[in-house]
PDB file of N, CA and C in Angstrom:
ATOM      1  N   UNK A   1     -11.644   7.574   0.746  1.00  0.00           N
ATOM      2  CA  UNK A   1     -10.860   6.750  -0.156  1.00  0.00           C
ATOM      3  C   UNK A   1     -10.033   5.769   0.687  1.00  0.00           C
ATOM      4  N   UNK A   2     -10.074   4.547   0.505  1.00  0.00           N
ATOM      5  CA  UNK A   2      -8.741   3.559   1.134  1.00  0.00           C
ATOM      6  C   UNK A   2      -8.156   2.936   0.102  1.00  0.00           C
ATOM      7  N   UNK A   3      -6.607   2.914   0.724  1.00  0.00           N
ATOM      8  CA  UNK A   3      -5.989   2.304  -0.230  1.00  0.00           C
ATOM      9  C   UNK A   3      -5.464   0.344  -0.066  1.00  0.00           C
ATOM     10  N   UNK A   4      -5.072   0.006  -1.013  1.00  0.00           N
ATOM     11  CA  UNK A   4      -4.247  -1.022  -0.851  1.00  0.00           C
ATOM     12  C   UNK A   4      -2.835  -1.220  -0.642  1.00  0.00           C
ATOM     13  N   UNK A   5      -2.876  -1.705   0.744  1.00  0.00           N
ATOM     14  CA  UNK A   5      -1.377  -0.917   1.146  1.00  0.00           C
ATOM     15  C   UNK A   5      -0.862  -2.545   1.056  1.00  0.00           C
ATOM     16  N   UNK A   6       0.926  -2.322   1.340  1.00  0.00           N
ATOM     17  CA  UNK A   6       1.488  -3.646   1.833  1.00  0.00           C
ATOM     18  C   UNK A   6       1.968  -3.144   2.745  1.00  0.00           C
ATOM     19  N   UNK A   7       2.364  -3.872   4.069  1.00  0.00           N
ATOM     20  CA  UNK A   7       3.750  -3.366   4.945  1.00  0.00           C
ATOM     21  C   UNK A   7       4.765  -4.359   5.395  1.00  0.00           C
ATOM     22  N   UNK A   8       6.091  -3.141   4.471  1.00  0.00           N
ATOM     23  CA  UNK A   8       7.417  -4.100   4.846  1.00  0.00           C
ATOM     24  C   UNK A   8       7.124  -3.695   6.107  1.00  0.00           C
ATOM     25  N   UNK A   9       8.441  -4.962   6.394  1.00  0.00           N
ATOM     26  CA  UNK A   9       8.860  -5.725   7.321  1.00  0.00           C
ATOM     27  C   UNK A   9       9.070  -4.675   8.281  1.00  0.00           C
ATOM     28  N   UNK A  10       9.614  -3.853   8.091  1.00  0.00           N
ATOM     29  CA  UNK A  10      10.242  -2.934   8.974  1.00  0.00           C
ATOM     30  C   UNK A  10       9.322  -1.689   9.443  1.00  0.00           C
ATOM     31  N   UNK A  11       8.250  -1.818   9.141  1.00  0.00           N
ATOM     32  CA  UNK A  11       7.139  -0.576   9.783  1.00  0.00           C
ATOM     33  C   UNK A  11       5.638  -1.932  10.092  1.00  0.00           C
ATOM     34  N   UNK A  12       5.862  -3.105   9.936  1.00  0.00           N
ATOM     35  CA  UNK A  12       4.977  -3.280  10.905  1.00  0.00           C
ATOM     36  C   UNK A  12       4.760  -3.564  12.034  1.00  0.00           C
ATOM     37  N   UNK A  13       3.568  -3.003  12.748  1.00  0.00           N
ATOM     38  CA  UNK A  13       3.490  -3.879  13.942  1.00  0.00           C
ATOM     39  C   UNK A  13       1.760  -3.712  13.938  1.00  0.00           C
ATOM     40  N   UNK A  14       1.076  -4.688  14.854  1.00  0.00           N
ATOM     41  CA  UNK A  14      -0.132  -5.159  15.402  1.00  0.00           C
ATOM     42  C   UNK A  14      -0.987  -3.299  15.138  1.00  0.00           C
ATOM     43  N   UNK A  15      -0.408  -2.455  15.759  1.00  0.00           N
ATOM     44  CA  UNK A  15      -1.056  -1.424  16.469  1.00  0.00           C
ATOM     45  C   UNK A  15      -1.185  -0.524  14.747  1.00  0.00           C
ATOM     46  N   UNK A  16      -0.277  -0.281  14.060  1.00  0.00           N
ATOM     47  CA  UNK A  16      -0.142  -0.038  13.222  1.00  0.00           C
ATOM     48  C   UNK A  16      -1.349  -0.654  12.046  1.00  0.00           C
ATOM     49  N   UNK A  17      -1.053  -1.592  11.535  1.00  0.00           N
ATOM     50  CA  UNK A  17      -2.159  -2.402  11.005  1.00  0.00           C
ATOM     51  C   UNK A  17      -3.242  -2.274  11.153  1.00  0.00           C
ATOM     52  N   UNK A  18      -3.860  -2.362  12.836  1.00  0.00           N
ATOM     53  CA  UNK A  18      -5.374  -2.104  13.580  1.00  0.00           C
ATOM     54  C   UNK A  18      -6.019  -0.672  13.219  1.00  0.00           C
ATOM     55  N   UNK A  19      -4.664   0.225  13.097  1.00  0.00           N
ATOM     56  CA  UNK A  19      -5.534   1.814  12.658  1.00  0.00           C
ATOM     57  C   UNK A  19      -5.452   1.827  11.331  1.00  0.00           C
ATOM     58  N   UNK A  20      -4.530   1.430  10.638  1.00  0.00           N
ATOM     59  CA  UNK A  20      -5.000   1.993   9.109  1.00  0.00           C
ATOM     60  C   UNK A  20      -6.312   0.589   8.515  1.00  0.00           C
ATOM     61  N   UNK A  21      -6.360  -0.703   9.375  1.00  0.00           N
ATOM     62  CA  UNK A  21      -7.851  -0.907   8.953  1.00  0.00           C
ATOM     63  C   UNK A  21      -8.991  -0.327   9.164  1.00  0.00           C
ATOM     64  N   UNK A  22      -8.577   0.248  10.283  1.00  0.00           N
ATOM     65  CA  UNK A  22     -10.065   0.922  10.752  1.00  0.00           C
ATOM     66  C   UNK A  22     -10.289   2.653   9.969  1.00  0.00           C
ATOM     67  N   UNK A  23      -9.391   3.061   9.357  1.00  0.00           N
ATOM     68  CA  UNK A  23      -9.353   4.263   8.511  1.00  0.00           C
ATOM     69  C   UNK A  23      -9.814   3.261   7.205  1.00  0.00           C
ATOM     70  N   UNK A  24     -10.261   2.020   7.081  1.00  0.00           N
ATOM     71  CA  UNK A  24     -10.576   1.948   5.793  1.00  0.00           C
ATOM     72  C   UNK A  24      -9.754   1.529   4.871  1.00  0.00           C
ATOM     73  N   UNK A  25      -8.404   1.210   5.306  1.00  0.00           N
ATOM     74  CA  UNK A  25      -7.531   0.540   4.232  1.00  0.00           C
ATOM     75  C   UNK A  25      -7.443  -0.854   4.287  1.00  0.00           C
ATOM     76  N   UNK A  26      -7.005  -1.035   2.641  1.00  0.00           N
ATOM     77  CA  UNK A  26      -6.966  -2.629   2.610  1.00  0.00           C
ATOM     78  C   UNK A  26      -5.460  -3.100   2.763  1.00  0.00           C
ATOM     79  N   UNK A  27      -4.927  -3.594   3.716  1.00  0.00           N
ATOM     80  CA  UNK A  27      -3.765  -4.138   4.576  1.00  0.00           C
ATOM     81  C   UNK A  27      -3.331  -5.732   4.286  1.00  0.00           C
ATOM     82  N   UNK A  28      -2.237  -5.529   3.971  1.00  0.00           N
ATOM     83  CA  UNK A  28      -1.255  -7.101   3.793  1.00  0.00           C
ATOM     84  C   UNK A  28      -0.024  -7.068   4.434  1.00  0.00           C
ATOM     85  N   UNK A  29       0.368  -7.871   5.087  1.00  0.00           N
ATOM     86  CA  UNK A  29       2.125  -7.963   6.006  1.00  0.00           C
ATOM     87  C   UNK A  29       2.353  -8.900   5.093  1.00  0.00           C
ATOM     88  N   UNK A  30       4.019  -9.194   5.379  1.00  0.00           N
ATOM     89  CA  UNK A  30       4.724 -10.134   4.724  1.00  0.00           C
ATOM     90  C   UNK A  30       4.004 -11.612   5.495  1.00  0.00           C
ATOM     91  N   UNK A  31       3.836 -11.527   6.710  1.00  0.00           N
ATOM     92  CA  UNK A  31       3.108 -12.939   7.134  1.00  0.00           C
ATOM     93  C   UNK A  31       1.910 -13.049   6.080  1.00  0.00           C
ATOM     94  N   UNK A  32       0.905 -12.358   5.630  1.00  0.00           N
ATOM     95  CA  UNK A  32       0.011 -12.501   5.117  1.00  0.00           C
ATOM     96  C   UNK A  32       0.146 -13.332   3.814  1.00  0.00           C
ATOM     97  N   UNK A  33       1.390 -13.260   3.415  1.00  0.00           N
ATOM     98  CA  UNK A  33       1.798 -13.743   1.869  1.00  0.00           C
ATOM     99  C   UNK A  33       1.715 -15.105   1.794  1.00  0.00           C
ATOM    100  N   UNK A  34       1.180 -16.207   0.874  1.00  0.00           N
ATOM    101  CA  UNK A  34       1.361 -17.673   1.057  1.00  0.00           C
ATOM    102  C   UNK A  34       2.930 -17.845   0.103  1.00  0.00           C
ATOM    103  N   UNK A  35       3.497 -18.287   0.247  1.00  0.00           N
ATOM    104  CA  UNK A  35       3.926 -18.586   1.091  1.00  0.00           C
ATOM    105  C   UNK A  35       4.779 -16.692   2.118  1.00  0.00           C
ATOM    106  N   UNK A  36       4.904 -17.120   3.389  1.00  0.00           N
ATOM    107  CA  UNK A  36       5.397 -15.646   3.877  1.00  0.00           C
ATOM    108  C   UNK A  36       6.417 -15.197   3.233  1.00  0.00           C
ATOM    109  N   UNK A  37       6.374 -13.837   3.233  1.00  0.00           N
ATOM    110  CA  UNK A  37       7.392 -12.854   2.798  1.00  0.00           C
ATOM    111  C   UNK A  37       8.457 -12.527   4.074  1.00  0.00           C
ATOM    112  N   UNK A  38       8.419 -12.497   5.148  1.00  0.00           N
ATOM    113  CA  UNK A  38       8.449 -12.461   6.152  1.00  0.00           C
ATOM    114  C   UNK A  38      10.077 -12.314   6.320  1.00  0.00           C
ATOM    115  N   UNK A  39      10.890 -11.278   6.112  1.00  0.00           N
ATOM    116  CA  UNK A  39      12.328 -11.214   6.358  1.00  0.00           C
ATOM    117  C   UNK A  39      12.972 -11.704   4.962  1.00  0.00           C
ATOM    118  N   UNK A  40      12.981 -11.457   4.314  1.00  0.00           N
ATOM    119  CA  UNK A  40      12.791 -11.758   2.379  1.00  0.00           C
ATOM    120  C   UNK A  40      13.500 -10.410   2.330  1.00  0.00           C
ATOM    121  N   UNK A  41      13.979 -10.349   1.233  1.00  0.00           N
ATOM    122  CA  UNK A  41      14.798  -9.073   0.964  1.00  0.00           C
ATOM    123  C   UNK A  41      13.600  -7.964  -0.030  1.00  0.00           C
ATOM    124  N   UNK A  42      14.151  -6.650   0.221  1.00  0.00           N
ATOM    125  CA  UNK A  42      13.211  -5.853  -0.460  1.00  0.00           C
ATOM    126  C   UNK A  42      12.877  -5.677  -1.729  1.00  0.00           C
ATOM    127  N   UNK A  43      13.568  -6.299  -2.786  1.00  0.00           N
ATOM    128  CA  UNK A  43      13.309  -6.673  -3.830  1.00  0.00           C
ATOM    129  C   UNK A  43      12.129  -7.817  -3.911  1.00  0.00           C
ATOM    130  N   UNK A  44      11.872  -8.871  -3.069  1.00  0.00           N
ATOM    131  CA  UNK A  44      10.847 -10.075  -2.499  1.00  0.00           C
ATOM    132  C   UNK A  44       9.561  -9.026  -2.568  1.00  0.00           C
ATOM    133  N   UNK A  45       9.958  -8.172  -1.398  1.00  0.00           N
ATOM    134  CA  UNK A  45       8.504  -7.166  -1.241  1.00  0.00           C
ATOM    135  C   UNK A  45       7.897  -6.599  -2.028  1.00  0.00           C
ATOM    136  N   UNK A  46       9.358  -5.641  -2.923  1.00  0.00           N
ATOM    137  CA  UNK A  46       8.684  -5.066  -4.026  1.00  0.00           C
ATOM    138  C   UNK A  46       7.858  -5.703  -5.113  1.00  0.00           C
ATOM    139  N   UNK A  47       8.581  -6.892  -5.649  1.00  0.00           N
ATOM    140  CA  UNK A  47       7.885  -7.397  -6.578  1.00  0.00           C
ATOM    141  C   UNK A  47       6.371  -7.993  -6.093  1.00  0.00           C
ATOM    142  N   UNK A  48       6.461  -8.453  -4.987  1.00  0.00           N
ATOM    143  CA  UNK A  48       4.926  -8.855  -4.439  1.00  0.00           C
ATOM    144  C   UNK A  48       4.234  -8.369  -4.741  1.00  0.00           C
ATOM    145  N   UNK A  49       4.394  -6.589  -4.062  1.00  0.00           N
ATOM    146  CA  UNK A  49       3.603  -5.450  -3.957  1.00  0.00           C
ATOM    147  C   UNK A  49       3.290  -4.986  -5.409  1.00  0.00           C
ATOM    148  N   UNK A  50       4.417  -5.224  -6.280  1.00  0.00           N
ATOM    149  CA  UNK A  50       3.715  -4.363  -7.261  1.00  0.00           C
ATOM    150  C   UNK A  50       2.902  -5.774  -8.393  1.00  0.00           C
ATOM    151  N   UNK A  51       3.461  -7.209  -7.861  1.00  0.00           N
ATOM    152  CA  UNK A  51       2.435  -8.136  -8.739  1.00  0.00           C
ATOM    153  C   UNK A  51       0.839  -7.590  -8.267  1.00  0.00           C
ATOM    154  N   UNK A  52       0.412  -7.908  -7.151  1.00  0.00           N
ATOM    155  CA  UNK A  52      -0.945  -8.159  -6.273  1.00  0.00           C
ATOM    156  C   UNK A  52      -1.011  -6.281  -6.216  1.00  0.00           C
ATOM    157  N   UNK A  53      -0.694  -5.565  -6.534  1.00  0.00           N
ATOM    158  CA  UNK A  53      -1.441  -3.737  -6.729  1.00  0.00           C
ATOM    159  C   UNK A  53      -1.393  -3.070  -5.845  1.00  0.00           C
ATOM    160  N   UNK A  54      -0.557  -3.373  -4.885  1.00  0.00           N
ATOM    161  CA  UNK A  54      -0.645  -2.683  -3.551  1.00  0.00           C
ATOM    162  C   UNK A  54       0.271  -1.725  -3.556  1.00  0.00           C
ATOM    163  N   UNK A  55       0.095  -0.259  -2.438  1.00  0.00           N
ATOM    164  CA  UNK A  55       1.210   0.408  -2.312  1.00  0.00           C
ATOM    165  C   UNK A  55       2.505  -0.287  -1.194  1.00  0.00           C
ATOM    166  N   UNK A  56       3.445   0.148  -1.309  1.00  0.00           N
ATOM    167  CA  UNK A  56       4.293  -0.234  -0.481  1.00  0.00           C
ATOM    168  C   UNK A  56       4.347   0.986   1.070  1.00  0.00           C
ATOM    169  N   UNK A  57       4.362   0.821   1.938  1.00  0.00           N
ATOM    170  CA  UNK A  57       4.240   1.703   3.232  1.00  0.00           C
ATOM    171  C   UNK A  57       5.782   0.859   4.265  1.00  0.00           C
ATOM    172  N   UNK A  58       6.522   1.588   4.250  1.00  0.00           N
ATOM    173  CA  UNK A  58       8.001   1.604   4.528  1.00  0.00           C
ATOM    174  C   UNK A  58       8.639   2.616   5.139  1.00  0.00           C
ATOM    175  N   UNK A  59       9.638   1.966   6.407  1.00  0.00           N
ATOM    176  CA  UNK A  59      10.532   3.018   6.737  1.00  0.00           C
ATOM    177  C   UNK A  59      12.101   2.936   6.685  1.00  0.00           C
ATOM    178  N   UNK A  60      12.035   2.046   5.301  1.00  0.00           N
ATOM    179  CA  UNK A  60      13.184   1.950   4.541  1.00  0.00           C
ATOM    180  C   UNK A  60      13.197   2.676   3.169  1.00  0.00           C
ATOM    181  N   UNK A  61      13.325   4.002   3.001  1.00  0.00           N
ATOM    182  CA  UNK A  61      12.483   4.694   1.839  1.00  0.00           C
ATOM    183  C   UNK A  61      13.832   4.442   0.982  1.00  0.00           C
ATOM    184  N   UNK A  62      15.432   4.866   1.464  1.00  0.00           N
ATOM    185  CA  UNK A  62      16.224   4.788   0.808  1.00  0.00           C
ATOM    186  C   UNK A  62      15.798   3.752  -0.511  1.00  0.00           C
ATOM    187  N   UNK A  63      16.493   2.589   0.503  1.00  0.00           N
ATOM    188  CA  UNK A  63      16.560   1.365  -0.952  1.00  0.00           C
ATOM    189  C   UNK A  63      15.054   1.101  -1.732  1.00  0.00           C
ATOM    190  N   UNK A  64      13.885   1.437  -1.289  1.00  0.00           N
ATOM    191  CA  UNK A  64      12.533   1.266  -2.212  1.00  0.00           C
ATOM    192  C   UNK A  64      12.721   2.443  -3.309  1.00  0.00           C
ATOM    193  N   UNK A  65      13.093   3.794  -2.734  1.00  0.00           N
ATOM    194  CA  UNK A  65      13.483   4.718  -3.992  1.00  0.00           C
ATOM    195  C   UNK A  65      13.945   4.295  -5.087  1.00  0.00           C
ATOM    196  N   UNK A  66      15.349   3.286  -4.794  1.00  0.00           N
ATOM    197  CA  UNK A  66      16.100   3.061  -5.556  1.00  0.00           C
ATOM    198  C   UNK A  66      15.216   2.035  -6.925  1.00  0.00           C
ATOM    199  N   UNK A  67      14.701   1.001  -6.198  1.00  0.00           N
ATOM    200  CA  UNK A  67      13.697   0.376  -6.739  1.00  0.00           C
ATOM    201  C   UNK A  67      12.673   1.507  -7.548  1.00  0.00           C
ATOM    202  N   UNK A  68      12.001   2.155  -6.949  1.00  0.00           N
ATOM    203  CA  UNK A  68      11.027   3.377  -7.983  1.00  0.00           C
ATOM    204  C   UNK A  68      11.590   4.118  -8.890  1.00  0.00           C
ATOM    205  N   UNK A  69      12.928   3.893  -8.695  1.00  0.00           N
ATOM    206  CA  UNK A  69      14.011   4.808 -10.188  1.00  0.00           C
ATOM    207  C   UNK A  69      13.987   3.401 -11.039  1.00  0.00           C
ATOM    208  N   UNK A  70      14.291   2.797 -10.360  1.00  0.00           N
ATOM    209  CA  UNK A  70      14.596   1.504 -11.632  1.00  0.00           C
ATOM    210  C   UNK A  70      13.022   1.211 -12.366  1.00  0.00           C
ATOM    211  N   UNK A  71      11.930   1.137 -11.445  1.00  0.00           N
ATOM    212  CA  UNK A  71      11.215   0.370 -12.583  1.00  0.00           C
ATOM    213  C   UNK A  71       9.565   1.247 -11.881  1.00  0.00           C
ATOM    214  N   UNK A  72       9.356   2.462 -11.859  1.00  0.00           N
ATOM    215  CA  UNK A  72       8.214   3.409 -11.746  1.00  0.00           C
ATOM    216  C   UNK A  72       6.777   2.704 -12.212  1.00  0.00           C
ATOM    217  N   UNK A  73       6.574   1.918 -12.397  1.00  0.00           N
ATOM    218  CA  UNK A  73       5.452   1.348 -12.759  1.00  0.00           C
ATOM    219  C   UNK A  73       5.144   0.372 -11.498  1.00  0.00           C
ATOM    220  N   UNK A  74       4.370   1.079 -10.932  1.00  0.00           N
ATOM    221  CA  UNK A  74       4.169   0.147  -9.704  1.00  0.00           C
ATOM    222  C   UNK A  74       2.878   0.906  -8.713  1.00  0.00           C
ATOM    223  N   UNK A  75       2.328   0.761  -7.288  1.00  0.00           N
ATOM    224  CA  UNK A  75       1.355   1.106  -7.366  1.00  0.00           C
ATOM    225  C   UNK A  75       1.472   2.284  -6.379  1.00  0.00           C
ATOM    226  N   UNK A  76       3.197   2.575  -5.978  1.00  0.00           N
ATOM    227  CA  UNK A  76       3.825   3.483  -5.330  1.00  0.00           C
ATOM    228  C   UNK A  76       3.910   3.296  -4.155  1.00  0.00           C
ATOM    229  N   UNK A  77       4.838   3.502  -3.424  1.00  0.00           N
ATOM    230  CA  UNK A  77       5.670   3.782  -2.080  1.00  0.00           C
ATOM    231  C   UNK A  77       5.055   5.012  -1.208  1.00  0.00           C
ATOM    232  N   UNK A  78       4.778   4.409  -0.064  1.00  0.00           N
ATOM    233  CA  UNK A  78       4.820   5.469   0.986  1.00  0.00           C
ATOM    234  C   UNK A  78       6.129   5.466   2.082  1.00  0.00           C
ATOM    235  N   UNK A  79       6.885   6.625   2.154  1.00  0.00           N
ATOM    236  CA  UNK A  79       8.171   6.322   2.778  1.00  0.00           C
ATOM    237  C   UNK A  79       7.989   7.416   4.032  1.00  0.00           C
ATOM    238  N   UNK A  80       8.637   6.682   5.288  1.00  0.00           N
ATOM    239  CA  UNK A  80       8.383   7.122   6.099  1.00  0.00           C
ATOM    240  C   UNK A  80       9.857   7.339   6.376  1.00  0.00           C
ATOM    241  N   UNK A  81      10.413   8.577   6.789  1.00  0.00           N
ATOM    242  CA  UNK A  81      11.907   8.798   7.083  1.00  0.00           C
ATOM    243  C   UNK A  81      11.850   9.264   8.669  1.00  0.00           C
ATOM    244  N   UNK A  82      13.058   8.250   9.154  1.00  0.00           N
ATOM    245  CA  UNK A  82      12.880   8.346  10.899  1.00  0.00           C
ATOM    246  C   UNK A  82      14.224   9.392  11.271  1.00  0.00           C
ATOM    247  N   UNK A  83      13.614  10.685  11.880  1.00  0.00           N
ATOM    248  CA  UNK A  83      14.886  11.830  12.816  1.00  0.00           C
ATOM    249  C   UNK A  83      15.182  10.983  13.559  1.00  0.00           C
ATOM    250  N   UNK A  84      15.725   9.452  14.127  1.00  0.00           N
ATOM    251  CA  UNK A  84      15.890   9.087  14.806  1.00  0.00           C
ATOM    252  C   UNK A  84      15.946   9.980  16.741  1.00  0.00           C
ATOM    253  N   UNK A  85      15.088  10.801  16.496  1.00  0.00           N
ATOM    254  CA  UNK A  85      14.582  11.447  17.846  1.00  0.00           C
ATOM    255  C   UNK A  85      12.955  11.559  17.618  1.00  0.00           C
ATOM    256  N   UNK A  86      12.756  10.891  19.178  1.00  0.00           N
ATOM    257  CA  UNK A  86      11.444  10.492  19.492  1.00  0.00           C
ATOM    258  C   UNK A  86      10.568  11.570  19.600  1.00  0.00           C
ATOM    259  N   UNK A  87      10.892  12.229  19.701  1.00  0.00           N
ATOM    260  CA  UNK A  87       9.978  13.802  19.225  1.00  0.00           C
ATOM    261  C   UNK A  87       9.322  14.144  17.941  1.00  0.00           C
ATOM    262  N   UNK A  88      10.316  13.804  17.266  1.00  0.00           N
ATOM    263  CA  UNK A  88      10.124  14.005  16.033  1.00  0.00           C
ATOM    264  C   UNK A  88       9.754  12.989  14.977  1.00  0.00           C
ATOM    265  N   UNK A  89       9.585  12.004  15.037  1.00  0.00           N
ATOM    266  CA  UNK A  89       9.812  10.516  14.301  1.00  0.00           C
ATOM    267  C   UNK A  89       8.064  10.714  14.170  1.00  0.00           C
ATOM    268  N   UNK A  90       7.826  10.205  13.068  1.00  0.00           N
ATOM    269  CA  UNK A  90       6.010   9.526  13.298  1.00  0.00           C
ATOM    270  C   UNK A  90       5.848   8.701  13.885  1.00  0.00           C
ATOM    271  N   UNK A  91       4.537   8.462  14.683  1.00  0.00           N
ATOM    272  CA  UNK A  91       4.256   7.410  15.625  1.00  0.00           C
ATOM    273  C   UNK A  91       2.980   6.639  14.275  1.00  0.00           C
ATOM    274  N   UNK A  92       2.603   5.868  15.005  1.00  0.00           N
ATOM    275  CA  UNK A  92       1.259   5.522  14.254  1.00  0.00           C
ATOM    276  C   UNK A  92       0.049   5.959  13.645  1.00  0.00           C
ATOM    277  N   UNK A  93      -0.148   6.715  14.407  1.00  0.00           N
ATOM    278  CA  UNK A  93      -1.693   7.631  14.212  1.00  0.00           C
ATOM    279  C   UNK A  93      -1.326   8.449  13.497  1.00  0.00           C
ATOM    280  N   UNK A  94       0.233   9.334  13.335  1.00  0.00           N
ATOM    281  CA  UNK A  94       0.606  10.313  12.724  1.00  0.00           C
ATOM    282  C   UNK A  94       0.752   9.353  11.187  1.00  0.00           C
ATOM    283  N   UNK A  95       1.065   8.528  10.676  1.00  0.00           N
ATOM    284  CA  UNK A  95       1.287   7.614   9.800  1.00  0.00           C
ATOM    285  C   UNK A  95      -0.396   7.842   9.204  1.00  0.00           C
ATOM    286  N   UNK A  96      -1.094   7.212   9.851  1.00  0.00           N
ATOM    287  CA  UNK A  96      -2.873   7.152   9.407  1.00  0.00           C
ATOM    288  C   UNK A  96      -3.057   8.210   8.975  1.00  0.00           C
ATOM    289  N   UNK A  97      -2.933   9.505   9.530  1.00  0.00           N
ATOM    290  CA  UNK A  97      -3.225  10.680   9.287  1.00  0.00           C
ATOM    291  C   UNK A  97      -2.339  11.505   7.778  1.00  0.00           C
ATOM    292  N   UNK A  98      -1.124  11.008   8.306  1.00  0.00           N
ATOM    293  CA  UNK A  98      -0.388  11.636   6.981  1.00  0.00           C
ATOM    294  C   UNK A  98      -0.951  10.669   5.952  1.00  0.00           C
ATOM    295  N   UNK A  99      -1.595   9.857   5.328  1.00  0.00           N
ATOM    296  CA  UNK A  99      -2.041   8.974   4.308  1.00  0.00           C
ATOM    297  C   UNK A  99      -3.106  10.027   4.137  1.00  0.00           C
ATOM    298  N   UNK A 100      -4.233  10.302   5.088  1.00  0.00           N
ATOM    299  CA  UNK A 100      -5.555  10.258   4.808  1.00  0.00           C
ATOM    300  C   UNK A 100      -4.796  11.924   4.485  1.00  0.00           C
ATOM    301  N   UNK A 101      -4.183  12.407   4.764  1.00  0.00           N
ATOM    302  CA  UNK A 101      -3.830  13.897   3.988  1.00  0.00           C
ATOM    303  C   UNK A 101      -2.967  13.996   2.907  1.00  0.00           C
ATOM    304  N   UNK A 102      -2.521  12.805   2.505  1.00  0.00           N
ATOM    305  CA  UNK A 102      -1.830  12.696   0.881  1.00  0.00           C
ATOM    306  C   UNK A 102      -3.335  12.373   0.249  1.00  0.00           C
ATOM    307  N   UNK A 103      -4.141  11.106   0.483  1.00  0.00           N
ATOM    308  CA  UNK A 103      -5.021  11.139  -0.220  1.00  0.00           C
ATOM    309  C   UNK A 103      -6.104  12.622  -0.626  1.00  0.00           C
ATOM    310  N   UNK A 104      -5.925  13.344   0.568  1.00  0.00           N
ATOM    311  CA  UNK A 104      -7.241  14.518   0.341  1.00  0.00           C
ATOM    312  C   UNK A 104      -6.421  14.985  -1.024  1.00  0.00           C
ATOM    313  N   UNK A 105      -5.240  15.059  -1.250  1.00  0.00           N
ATOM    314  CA  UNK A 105      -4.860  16.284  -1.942  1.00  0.00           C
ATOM    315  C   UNK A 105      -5.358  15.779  -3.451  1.00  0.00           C
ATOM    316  N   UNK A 106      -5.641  14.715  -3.964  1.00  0.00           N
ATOM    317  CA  UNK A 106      -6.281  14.101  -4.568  1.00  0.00           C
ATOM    318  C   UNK A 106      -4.932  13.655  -5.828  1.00  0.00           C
ATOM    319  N   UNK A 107      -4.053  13.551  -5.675  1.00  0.00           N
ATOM    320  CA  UNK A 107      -2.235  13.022  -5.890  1.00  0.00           C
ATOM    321  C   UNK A 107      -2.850  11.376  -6.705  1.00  0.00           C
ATOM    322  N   UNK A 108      -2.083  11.326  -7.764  1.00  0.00           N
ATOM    323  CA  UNK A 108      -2.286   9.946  -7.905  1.00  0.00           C
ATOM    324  C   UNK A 108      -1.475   9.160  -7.403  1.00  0.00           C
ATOM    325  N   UNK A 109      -1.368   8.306  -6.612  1.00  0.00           N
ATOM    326  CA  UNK A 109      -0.584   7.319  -5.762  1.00  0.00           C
ATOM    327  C   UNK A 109       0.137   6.590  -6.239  1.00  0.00           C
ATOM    328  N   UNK A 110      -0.489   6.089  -7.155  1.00  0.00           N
ATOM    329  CA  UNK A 110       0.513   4.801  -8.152  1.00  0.00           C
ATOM    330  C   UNK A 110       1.443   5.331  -8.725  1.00  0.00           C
ATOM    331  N   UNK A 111       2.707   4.741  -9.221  1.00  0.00           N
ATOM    332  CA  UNK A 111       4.002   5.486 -10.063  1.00  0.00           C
ATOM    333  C   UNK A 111       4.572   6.503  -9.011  1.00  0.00           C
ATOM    334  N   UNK A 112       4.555   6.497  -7.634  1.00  0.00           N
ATOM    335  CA  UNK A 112       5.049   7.909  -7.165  1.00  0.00           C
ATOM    336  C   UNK A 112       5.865   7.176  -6.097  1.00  0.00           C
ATOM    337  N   UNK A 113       6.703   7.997  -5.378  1.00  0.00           N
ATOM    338  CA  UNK A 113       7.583   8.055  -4.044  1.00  0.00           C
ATOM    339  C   UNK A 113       6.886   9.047  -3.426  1.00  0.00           C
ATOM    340  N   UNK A 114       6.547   8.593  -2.160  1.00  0.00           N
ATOM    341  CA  UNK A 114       5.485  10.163  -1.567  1.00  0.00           C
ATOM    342  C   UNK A 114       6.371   9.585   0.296  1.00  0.00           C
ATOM    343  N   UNK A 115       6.957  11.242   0.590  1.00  0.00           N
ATOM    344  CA  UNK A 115       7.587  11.079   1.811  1.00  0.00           C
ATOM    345  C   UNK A 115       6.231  11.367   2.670  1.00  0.00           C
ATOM    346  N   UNK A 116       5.726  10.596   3.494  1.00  0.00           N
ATOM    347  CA  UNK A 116       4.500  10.925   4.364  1.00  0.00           C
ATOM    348  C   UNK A 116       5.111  12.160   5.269  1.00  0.00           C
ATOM    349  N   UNK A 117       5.797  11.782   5.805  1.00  0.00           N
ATOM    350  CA  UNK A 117       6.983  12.959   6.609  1.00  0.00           C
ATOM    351  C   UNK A 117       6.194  14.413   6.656  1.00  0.00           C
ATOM    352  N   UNK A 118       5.759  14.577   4.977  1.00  0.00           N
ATOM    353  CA  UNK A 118       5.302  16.015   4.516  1.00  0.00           C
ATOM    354  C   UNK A 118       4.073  16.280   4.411  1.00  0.00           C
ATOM    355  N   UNK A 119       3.053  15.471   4.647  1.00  0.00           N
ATOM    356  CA  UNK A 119       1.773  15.599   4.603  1.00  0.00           C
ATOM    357  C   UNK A 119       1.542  15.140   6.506  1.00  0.00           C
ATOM    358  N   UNK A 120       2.289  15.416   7.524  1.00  0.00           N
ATOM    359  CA  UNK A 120       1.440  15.004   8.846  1.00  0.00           C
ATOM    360  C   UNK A 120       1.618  16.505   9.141  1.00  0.00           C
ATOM    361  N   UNK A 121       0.622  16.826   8.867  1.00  0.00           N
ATOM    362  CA  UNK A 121      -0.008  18.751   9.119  1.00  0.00           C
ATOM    363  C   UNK A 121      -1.272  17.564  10.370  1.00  0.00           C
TER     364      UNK A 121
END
């Protein structure tokens, strides 16, 4: 299964992007947006994400929550929460992996807040 992801501002980078295409997902950054999204506030993102069907993939879960209480119709949030210790934090691959193990569980994605955090078994 791949999904249609977006990624704020704040969880992308190059390396990131390169593995969840190659797991098969369909990938958009705020550069990708005509005009860019690119440092736009998270309300900018959200509404993008949930016009064009994409999930949101973030490691700003706080304020997107807040957004998924207000208006749950959307194609859902993946929130990544950082122990700010490097031990413990997800790296990238752990990110790819915790997706492709929310998807096994066969979870509907859309309408949800899903902490990846809990699926990198």
């Amino acid at each position: 299964m791949s999904l249609r992801l977006y990624l704020d501002d704040c969880v992308f980078s190059y390396e990131l992007r390169r593995l969840l295409l190659e797991a098969g997902h369909d990938v958009e950054t705020p550069a990708d947006v005509v005009p860019p999204l690119t440092g736009k506030t998270d309300l900018a993102h959200w509404l993008h994400a949930k016009a064009v069907g994409r999930a949101i993939l973030t490691r700003n879960p706080k304020d997107f929550e807040a957004l998924h209480t207000q208006d749950p119709a959307h194609s859902g949030v993946l929130a990544i929460y950082l122990d700010n210790d490097p031990t413990r934090d997800m790296h990238h691959r752990d990110v790819v992996r915790a997706i492709a193990n929310l998807e096994a569980t066969g979870v509907t994605i859309a309408g949800g807040f899903w902490s990846l955090n809990s699926y990198r078994w």
